[in-house]
N, C-alpha and C. Protein backbone atom coordinates (compact mmCIF):
# COMPACT_ATOMS: atom_id res chain seq x y z
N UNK A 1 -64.80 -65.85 48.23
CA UNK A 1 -63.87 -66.38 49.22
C UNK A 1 -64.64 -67.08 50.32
N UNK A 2 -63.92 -68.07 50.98
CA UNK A 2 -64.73 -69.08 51.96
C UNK A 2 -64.65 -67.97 53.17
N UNK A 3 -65.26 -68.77 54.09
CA UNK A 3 -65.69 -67.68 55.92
C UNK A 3 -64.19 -67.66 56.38
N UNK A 4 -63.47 -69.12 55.94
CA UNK A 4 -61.96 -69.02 56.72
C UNK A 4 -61.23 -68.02 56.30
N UNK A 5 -60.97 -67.87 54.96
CA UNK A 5 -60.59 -66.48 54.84
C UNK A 5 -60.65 -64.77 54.81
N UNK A 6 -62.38 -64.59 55.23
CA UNK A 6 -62.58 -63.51 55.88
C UNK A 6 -62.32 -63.78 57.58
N UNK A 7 -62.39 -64.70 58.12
CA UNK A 7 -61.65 -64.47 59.32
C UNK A 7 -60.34 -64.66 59.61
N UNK A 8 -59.48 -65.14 58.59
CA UNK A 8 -58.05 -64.95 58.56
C UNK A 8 -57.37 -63.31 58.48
N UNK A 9 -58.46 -62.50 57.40
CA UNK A 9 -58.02 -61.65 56.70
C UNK A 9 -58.68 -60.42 57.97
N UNK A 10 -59.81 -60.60 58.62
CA UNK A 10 -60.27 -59.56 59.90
C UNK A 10 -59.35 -60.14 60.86
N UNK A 11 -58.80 -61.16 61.44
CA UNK A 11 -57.66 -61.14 62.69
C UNK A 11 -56.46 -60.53 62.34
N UNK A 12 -56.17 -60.80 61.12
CA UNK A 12 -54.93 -59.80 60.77
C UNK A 12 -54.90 -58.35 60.65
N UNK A 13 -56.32 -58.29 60.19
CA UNK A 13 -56.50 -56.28 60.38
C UNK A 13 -56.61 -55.89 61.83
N UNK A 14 -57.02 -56.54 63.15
CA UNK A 14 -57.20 -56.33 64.26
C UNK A 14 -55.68 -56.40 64.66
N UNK A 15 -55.11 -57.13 64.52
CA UNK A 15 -53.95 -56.90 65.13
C UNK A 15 -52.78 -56.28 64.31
N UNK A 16 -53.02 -56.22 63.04
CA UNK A 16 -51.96 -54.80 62.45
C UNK A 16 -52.67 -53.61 62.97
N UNK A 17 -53.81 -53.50 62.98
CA UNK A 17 -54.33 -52.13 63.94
C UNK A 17 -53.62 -51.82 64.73
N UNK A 18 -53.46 -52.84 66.07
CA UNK A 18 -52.82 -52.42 67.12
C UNK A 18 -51.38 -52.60 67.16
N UNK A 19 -50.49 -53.11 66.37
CA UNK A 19 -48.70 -53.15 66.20
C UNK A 19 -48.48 -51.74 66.60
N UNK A 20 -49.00 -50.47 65.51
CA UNK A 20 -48.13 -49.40 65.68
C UNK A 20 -48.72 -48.51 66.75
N UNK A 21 -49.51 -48.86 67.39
CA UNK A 21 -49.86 -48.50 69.32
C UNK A 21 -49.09 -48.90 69.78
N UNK A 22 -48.91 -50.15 70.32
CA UNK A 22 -48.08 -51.11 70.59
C UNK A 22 -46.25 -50.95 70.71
N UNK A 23 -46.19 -50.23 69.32
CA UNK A 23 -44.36 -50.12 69.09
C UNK A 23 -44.68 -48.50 69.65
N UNK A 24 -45.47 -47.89 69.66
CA UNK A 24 -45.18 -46.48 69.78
C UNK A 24 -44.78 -46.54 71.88
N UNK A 25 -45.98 -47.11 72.30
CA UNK A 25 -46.12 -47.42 73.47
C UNK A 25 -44.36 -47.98 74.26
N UNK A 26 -44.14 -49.03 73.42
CA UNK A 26 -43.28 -49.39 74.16
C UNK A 26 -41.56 -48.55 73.79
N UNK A 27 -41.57 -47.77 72.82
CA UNK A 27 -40.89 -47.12 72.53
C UNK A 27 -40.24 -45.57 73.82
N UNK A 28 -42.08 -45.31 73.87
CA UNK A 28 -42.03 -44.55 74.63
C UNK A 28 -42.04 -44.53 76.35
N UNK A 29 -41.75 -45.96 76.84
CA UNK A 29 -41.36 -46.66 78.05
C UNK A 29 -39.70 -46.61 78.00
N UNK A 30 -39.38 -47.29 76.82
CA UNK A 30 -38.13 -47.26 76.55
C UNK A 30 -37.08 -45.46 76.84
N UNK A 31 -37.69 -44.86 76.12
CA UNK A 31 -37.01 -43.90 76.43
C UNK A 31 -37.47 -42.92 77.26
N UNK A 32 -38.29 -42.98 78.10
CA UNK A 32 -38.31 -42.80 79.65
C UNK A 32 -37.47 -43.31 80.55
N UNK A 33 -37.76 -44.62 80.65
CA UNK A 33 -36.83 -45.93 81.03
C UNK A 33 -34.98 -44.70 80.88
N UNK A 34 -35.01 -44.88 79.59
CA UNK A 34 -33.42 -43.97 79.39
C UNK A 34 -33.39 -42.80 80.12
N UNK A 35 -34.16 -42.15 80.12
CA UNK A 35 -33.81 -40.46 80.56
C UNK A 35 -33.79 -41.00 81.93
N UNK A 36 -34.71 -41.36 82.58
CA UNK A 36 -34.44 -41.98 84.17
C UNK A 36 -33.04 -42.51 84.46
N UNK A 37 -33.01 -43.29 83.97
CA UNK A 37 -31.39 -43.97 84.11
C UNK A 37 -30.36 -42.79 83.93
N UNK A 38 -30.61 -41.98 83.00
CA UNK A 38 -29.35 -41.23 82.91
C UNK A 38 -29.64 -40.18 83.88
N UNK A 39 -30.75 -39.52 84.25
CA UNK A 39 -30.92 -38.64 85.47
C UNK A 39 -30.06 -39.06 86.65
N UNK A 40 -30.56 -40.16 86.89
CA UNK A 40 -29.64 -41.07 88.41
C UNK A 40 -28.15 -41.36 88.15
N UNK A 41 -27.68 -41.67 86.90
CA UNK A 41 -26.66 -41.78 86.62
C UNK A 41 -25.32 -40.93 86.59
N UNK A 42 -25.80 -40.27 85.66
CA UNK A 42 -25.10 -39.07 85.17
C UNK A 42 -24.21 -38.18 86.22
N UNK A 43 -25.04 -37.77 87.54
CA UNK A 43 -24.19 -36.63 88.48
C UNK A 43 -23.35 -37.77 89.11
N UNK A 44 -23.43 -38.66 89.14
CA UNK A 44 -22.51 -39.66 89.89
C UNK A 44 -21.37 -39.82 89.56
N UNK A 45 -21.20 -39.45 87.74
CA UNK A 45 -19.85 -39.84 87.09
C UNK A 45 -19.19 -37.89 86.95
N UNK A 46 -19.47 -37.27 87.39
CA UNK A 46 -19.29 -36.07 87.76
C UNK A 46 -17.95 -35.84 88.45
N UNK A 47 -16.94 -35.06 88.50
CA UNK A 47 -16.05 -35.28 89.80
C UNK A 47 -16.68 -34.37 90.93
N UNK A 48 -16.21 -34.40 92.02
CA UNK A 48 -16.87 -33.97 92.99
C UNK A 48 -16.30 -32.35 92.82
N UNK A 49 -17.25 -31.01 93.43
CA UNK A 49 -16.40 -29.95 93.62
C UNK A 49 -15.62 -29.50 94.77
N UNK A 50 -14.58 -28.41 94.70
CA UNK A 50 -13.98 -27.92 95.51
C UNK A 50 -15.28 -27.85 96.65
N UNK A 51 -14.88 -27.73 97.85
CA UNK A 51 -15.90 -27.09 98.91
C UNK A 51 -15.41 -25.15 98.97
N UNK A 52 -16.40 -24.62 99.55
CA UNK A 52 -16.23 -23.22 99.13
C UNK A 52 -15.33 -22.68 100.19
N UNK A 53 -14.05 -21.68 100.20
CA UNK A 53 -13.32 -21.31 101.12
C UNK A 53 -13.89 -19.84 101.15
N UNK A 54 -14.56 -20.07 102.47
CA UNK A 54 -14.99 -18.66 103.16
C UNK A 54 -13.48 -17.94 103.88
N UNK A 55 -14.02 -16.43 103.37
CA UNK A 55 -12.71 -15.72 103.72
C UNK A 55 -13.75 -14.81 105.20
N UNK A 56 -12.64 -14.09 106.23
CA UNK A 56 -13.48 -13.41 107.35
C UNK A 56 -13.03 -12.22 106.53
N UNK A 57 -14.81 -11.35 106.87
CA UNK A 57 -15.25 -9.91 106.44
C UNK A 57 -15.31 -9.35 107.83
N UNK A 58 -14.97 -7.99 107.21
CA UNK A 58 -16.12 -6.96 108.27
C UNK A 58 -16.72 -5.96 107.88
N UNK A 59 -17.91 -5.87 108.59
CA UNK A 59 -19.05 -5.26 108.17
C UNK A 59 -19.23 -3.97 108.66
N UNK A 60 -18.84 -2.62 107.22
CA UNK A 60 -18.47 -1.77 108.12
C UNK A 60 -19.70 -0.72 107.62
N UNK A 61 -20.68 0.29 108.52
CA UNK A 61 -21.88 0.42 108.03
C UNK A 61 -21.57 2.18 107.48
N UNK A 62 -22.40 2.22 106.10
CA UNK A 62 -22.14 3.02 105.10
C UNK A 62 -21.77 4.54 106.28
N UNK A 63 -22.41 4.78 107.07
CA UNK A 63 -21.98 6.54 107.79
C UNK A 63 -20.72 6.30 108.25
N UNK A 64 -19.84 5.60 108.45
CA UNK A 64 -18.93 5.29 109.00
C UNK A 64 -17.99 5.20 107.78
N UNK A 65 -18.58 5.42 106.54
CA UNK A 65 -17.22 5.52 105.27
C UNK A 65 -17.95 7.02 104.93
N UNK A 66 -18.94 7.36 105.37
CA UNK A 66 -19.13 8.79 104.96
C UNK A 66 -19.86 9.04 103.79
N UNK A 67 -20.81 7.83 103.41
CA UNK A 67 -21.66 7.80 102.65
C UNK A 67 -23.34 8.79 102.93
């Protein structure tokens, strides 16, 4: 085989080397990218809750029930 086609055939192994770095990498931006978005997202589409209705106590101390 001529020189052009050992350097056709080594640029193509250099960069199929690096494709599946490459897809893994950006895969894993991607679904970061997602979980972020849905972190910020998500409690927003939530309905809001009741607020808590405090009732009045009294505090009555145990010798005084005869404990």
């Amino acid at each position: 085989m001529s020189q052009e086609v050992y350097r056709v055939l080594a640029a193509r192994t250099r960069r199929d080397a690096r494709r599946p770095e490459a897809l893994a990498l950006g895969a894993a931006f991607l679904l970061h990218a997602l979980a972020l978005a849905a972190a910020l997202i998500l409690p927003t589409l939530q309905p809001k809750r009741e607020p808590l209705q405090l009732v009045p106590v009294e505090v009555i101390p145990a010798q005084a029930l005869g404990v």
